[in-house]
C-alpha atoms as a PDB file:
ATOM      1  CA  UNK A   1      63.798 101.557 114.074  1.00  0.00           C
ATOM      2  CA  UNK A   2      67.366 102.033 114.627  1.00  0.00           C
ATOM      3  CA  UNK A   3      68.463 101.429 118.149  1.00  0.00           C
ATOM      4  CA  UNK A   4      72.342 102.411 119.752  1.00  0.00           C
ATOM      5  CA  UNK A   5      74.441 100.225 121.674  1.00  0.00           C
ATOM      6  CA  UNK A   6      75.086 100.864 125.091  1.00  0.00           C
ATOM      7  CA  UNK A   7      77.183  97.937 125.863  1.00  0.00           C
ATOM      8  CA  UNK A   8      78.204  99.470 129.347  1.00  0.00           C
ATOM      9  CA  UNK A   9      75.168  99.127 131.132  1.00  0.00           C
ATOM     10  CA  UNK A  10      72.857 101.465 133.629  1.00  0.00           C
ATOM     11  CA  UNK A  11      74.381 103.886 135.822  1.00  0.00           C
ATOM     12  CA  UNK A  12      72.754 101.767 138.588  1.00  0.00           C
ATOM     13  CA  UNK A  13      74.743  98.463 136.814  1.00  0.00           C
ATOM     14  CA  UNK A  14      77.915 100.370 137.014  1.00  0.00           C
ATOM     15  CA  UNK A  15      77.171 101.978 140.801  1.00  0.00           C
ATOM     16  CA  UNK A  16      76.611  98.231 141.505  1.00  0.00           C
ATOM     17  CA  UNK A  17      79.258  96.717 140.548  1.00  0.00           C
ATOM     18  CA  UNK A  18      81.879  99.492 142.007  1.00  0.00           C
ATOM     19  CA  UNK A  19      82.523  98.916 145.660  1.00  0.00           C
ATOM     20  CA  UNK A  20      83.350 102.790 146.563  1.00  0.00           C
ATOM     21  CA  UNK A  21      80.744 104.382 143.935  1.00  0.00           C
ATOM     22  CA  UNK A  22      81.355 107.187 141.308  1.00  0.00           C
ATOM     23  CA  UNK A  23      83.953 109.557 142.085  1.00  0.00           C
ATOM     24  CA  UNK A  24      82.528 113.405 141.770  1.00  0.00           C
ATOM     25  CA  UNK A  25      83.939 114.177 138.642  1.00  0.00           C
ATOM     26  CA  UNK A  26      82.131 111.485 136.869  1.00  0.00           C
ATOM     27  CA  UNK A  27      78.903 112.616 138.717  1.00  0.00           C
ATOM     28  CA  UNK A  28      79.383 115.674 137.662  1.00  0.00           C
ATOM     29  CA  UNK A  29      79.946 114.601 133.688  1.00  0.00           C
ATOM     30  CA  UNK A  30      76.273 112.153 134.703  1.00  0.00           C
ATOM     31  CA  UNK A  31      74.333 114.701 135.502  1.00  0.00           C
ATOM     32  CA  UNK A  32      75.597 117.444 132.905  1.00  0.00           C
ATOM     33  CA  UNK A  33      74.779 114.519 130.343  1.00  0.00           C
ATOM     34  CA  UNK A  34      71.425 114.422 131.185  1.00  0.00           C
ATOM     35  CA  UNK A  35      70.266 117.486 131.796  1.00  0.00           C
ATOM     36  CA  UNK A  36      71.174 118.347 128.725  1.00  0.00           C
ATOM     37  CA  UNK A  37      69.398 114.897 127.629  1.00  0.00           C
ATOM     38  CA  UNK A  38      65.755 116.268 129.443  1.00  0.00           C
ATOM     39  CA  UNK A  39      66.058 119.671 127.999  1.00  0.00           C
ATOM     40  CA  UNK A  40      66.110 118.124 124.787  1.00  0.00           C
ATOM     41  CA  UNK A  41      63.023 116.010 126.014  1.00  0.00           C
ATOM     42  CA  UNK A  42      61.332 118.897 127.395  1.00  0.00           C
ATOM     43  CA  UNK A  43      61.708 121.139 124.373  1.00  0.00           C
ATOM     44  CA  UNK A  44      60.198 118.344 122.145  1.00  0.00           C
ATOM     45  CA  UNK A  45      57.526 118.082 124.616  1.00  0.00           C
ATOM     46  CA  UNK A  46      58.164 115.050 126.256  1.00  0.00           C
ATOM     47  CA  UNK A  47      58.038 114.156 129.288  1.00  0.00           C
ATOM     48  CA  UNK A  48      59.996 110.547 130.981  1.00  0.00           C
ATOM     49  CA  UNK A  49      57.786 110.329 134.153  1.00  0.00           C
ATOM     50  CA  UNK A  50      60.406 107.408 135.346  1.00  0.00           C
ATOM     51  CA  UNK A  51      64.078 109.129 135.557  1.00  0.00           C
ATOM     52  CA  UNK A  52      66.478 107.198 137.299  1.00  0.00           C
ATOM     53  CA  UNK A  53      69.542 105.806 137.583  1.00  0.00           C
ATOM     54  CA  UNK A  54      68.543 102.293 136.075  1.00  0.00           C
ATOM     55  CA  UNK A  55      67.039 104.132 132.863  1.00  0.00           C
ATOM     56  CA  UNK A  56      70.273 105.735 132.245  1.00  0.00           C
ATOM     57  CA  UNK A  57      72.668 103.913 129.549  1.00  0.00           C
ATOM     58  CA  UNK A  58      76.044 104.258 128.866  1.00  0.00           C
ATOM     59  CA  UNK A  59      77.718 103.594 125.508  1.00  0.00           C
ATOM     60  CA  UNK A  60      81.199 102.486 125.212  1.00  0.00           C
ATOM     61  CA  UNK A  61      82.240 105.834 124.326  1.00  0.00           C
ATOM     62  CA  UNK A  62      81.093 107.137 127.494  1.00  0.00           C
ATOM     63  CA  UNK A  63      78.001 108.697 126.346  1.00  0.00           C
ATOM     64  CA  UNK A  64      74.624 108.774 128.594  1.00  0.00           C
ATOM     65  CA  UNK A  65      71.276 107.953 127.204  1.00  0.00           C
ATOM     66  CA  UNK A  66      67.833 107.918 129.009  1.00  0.00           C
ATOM     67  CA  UNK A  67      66.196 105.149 127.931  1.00  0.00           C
ATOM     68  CA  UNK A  68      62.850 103.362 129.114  1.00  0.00           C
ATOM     69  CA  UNK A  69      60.381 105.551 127.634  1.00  0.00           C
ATOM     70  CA  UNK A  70      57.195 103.071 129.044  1.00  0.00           C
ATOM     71  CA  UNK A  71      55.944 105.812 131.191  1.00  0.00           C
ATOM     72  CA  UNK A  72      56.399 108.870 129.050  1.00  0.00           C
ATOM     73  CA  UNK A  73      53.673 111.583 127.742  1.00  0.00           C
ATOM     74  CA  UNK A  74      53.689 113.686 125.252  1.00  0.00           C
ATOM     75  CA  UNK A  75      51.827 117.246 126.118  1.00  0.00           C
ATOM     76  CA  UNK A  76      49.245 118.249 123.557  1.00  0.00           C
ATOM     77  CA  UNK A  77      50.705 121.223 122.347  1.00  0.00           C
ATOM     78  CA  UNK A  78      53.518 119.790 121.093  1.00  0.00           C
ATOM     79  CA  UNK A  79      52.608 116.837 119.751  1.00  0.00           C
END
């Protein structure tokens, strides 16, 4: 198993620790990000079950990962 850094943190770390929250912009990239990270779910099949803010991982290069796949299924015609 090969797992990627996200040295940032959460979205809900980084919301934290900011006193005046994300600007829209950055929403906007957040949400673009992972969309396109549940449609690649969803195609496979897969379902999180437990999207949120604190499952969401940042790397240092400003990517966003969905992470915390305790709660996931997989439907039966696709897997």
């Amino acid at each position: 198993m090969v797992l990627e850094s996200c040295a940032v943190g959460s979205l809900a770390s980084i919301y934290n620790d900011k006193d005046l929250g994300f600007d829209e912009d950055f929403i906007r990239y957040m949400v673009h990000e992972a969309l396109q990270g549940l449609k690649y779910l969803h195609d496979k099949g897969i379902v999180h079950r437990d999207f949120k803010c604190a499952n969401m991982l940042m790397t240092s290069k400003g990517d966003i990962k969905i992470g915390s796949f305790d709660f996931s299924i997989c439907l039966a015609d696709f897997c």
